[in-house]
Protein backbone atom coordinates (compact mmCIF):
# COMPACT_ATOMS: atom_id res chain seq x y z
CA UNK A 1 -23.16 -13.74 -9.60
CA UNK A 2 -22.90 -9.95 -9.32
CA UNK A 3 -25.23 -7.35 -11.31
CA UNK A 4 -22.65 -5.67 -13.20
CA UNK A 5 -23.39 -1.92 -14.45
CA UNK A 6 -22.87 -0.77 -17.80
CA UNK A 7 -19.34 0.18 -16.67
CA UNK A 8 -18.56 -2.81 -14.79
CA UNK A 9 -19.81 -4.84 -17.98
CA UNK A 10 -17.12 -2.78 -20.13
CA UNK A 11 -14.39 -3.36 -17.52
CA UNK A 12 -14.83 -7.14 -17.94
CA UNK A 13 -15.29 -7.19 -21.50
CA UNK A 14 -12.37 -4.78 -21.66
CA UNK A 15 -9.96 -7.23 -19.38
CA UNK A 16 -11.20 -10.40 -20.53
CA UNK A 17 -10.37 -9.31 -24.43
CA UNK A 18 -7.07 -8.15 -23.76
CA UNK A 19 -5.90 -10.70 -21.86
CA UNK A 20 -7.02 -13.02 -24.61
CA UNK A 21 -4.59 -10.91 -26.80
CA UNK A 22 -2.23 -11.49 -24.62
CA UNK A 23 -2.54 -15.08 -24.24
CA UNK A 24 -1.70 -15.18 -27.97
CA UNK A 25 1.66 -13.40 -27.71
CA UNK A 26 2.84 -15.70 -24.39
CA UNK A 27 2.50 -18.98 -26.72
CA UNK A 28 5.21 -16.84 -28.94
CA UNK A 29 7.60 -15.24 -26.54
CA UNK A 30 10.91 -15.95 -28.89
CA UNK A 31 9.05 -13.28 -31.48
CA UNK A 32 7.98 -10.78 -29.48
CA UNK A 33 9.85 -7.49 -29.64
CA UNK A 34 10.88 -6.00 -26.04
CA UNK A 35 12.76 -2.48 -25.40
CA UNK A 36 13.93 -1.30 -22.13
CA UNK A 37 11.45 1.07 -20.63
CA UNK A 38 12.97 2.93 -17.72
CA UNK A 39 15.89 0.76 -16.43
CA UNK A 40 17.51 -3.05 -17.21
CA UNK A 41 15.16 -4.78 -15.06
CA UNK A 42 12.31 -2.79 -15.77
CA UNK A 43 10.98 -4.09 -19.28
CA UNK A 44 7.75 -3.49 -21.57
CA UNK A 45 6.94 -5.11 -24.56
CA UNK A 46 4.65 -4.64 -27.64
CA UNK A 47 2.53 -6.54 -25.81
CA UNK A 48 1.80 -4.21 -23.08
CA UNK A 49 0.93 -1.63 -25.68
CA UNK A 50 -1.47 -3.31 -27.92
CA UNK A 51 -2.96 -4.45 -24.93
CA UNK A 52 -3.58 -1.25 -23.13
CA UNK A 53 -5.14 -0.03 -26.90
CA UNK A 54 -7.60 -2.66 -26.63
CA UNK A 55 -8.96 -2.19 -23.22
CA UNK A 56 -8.93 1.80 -24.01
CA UNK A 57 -11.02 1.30 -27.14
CA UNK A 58 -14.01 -1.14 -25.08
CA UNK A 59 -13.84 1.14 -22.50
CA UNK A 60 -13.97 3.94 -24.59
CA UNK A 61 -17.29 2.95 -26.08
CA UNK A 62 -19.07 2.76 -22.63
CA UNK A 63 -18.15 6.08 -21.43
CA UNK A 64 -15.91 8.14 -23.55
CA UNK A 65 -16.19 11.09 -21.43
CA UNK A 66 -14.35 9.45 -18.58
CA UNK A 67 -10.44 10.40 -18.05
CA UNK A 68 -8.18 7.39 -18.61
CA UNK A 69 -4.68 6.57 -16.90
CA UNK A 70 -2.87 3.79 -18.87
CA UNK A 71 0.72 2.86 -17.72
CA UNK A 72 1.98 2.97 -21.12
CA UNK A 73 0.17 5.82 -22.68
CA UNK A 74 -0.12 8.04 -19.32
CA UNK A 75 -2.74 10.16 -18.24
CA UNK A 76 -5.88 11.89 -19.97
CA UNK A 77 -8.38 14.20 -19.24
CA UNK A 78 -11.83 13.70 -20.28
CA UNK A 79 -14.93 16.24 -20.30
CA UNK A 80 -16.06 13.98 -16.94
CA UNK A 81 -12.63 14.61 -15.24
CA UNK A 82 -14.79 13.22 -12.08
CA UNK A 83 -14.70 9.91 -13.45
CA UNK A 84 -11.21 8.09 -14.53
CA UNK A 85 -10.74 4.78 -15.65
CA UNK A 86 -7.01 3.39 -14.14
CA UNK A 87 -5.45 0.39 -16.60
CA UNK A 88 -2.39 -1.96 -15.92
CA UNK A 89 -2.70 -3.69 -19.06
CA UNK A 90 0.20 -6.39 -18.49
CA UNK A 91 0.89 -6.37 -15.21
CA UNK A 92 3.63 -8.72 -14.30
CA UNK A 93 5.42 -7.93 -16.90
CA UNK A 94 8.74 -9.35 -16.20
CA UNK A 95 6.94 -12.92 -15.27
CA UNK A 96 5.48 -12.65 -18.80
CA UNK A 97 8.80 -12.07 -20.26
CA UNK A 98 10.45 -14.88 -18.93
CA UNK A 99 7.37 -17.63 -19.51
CA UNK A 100 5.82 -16.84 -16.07
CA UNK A 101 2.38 -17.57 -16.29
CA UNK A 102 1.34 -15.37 -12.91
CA UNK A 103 0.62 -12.25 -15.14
CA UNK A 104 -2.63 -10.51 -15.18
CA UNK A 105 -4.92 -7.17 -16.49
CA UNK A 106 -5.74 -4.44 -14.14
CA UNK A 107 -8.81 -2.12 -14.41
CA UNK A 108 -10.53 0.08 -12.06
CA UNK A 109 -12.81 3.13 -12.12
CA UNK A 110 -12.01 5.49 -9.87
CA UNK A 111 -14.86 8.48 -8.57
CA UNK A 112 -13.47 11.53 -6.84
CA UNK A 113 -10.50 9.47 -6.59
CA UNK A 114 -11.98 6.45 -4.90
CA UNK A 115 -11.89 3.30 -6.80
CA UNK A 116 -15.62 2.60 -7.06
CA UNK A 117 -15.22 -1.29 -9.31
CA UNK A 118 -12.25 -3.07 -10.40
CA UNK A 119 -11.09 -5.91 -12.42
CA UNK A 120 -8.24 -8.36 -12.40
CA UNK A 121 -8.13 -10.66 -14.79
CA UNK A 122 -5.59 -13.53 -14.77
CA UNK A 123 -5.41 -15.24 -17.96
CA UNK A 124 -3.66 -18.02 -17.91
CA UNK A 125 -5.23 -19.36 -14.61
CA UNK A 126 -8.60 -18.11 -16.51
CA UNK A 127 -9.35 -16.48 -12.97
CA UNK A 128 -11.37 -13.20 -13.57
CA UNK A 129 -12.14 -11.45 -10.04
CA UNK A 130 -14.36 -8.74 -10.02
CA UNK A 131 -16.23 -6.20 -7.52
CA UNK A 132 -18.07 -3.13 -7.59
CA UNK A 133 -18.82 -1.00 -4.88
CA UNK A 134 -21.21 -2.34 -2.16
CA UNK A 135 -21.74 -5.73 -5.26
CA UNK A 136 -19.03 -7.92 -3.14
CA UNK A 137 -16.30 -9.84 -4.75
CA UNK A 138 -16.32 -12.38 -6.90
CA UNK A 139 -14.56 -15.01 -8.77
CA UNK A 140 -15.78 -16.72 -11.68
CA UNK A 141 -19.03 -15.82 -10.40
CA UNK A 142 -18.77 -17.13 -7.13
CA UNK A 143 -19.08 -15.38 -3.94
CA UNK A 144 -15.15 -14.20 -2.27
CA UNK A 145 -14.01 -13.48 1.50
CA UNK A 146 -11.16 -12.86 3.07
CA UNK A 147 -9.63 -15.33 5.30
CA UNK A 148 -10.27 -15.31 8.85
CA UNK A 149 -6.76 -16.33 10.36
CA UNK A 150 -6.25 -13.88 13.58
CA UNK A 151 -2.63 -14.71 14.33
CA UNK A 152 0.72 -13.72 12.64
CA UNK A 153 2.15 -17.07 13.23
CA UNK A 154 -0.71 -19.12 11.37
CA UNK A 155 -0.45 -16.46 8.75
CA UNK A 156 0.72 -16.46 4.77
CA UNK A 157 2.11 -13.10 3.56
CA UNK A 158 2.82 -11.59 0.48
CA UNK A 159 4.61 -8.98 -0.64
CA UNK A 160 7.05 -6.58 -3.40
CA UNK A 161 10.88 -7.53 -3.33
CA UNK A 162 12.39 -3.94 -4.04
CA UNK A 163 13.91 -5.25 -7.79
CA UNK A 164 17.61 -3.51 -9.24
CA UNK A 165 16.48 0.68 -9.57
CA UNK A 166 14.10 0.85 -6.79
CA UNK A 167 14.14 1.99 -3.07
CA UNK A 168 13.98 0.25 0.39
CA UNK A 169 16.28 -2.47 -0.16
CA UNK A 170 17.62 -1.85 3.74
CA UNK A 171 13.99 -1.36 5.00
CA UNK A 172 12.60 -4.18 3.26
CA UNK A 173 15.53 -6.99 4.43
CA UNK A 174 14.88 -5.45 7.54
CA UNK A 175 11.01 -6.17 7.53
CA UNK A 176 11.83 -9.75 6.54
CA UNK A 177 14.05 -9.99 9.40
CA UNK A 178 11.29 -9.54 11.86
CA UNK A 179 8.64 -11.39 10.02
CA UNK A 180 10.06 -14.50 8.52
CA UNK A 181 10.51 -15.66 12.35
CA UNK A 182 6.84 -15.36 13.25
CA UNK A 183 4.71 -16.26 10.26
CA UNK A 184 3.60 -19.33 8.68
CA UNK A 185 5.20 -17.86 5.20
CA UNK A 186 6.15 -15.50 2.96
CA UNK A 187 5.47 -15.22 -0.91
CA UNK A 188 6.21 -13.24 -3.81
CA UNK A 189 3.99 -13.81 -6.95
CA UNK A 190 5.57 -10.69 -9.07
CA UNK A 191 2.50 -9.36 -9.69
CA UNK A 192 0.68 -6.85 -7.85
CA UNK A 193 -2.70 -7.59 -9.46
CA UNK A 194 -1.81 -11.85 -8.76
CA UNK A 195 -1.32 -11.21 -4.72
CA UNK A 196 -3.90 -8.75 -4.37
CA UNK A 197 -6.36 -10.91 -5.93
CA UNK A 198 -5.38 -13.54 -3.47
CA UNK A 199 -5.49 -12.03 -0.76
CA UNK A 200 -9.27 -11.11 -1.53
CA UNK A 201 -9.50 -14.70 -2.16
CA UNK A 202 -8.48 -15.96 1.29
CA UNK A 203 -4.81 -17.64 0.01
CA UNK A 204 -2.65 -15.02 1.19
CA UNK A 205 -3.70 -13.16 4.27
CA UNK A 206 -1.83 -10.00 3.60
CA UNK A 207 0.55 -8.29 0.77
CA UNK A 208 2.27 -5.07 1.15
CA UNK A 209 4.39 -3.24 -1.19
CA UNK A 210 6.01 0.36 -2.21
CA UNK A 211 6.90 1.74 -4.82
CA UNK A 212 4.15 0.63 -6.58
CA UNK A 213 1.56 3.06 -9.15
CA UNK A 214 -1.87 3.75 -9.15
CA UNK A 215 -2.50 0.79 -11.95
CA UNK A 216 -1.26 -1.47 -10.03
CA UNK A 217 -2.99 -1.66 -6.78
CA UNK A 218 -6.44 0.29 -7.72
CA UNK A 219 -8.97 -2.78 -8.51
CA UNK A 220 -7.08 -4.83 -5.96
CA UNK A 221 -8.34 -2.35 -3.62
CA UNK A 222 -11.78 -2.74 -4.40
CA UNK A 223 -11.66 -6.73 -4.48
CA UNK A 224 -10.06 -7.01 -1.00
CA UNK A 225 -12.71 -4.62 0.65
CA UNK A 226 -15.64 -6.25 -1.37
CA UNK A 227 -14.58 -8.95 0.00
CA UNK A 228 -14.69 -8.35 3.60
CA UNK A 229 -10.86 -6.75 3.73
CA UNK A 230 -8.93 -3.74 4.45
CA UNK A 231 -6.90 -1.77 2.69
CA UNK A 232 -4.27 1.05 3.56
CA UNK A 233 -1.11 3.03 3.04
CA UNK A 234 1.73 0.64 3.83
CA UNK A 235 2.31 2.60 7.47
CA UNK A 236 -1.24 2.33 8.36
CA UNK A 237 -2.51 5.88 7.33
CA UNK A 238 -5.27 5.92 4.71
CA UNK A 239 -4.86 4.81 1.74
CA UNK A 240 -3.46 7.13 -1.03
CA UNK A 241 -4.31 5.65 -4.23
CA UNK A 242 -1.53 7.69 -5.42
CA UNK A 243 0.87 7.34 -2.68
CA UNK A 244 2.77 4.38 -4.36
CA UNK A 245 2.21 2.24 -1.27
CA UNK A 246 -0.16 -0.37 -0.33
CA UNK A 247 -0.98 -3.01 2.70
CA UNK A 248 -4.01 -5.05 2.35
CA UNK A 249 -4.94 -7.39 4.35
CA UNK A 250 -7.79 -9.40 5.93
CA UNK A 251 -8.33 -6.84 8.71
CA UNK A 252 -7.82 -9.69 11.66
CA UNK A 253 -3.94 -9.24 11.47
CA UNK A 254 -3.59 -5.63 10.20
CA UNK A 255 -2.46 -4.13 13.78
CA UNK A 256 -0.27 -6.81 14.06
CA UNK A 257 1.57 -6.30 11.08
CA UNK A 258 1.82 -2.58 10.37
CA UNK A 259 3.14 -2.84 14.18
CA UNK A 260 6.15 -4.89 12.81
CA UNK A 261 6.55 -2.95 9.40
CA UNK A 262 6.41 0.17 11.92
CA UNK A 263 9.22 -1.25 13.62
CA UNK A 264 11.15 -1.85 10.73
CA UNK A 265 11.10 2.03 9.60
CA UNK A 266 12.24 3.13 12.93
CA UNK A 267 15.15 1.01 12.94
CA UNK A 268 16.00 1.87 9.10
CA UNK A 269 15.01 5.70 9.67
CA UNK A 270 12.73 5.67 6.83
């Protein structure tokens, strides 16, 4: 089992009471109150927001000097702008909605803008992954690694379906095009923080995805490379945590498939 820091200790604490929160309110979705956030099939619900409340207040206790991006309350400078927490409180929102149970809470901590330990936190599978810098990855405290599949054929993806209000519908369909031929499948949890996760646990080999935030990918980051995995901008380059793309993968296949999601943006033009 990992040796968790002070701050580590608070991310877990922070995740693991949330999600229990949130646990409550997906045993009564006919009575929670939902409002459209930014579009019709973009959604957030009460939920989100007590939820994101809760982890700020834990984390808050820890280290209340440390800057704090929430996606529902923004961004926040502290007096150690160095140091940010980065929270996802509901991610998968639209699975929770609709009595999904692949849902899950997101937090890193993020040095110098390098996610340094990271949390996901998957409630209703009571899955709680976490890693910390040079710690490894872990899951329920036992030891993670990436798969070690080499080939694109024996190979399980995963990946972001571009929903109604987003970009890259013709460069995604065209990704599919050349990868659905020559891998063993492809999946699509709806949540970021769900494939991510997996991958780092060795049941997907890969998941990319754009126009994605900060909050979603950062402690996935951290758990695939803890756990023996790379991680980088969706065309290869490094990663941006703030570029709104991400590929991570179990470093055997990378080449092989930013070569075909390479191809695809030549032939789109994107």
């Amino acid at each position: 089992m990992i040796t968790a820091s002070p701050e580590l200790a608070a991310m877990i604490e922070a995740a693991k009471t949330a999600g229990a929160g949130l646990r409550r309110h997906f045993g009564q979705l006919s009575a929670l109150g939902v409002r459209a956030k930014s579009g019709p099939a973009d959604l957030v619900s009460i939920a989100d927001e007590e939820a994101e409340r809760c982890v700020r207040r834990v984390l808050e206790k820890t280290r209340p000097g440390y800057s704090f991006l929430g996606e529902e309350g923004g961004a926040s400078i502290g007096g150690d702008d160095a140091n940010s927490w980065i929270v996802d409180p509901l991610d998968g929102t639209t699975n929770f909605l609709f009595g999904c149970p692949l849902w899950g809470v997101n937090v890193a901590l993020a040095r110098e803008g390098q996610v340094i330990a990271g949390v996901t936190y998957l409630p209703m599978l009571d899955e709680l992954y976490v890693a910390e810098l040079g710690k490894g990855c872990w899951l329920n405290g036992g030891r993670l690694r990436v798969s070690s599949r080499a080939t694109l054929v024996e190979s399980v993806l995963a990946c972001g379906i571009p929903f109604a209000g987003k970009p890259d519908h013709p460069l995604f369909a065209r990704e599919m095009a050349l990868l659905s031929g020559q891998v063993a499948g492809i999946r699509r949890t709806g949540a970021c923080a769900v494939d991510m996760a997996w991958v780092a646990a060795g049941r997907w080999d890969a998941y990319w995805e754009r126009a994605l935030n900060a909050w979603d990918m950062a402690p996935g980051v951290i758990l695939v490379k803890e756990a023996g995995g790379v991680a980088t901008s969706a065309d290869g380059r490094a990663l941006d945590l703030y570029g709104n793309n991400v590929c991570v993968s179990n470093g055997a296949i990378h080449g092989l498939l930013m070569a075909q999601l390479q191809q695809a943006s030549n032939e789109v033009g994107a």
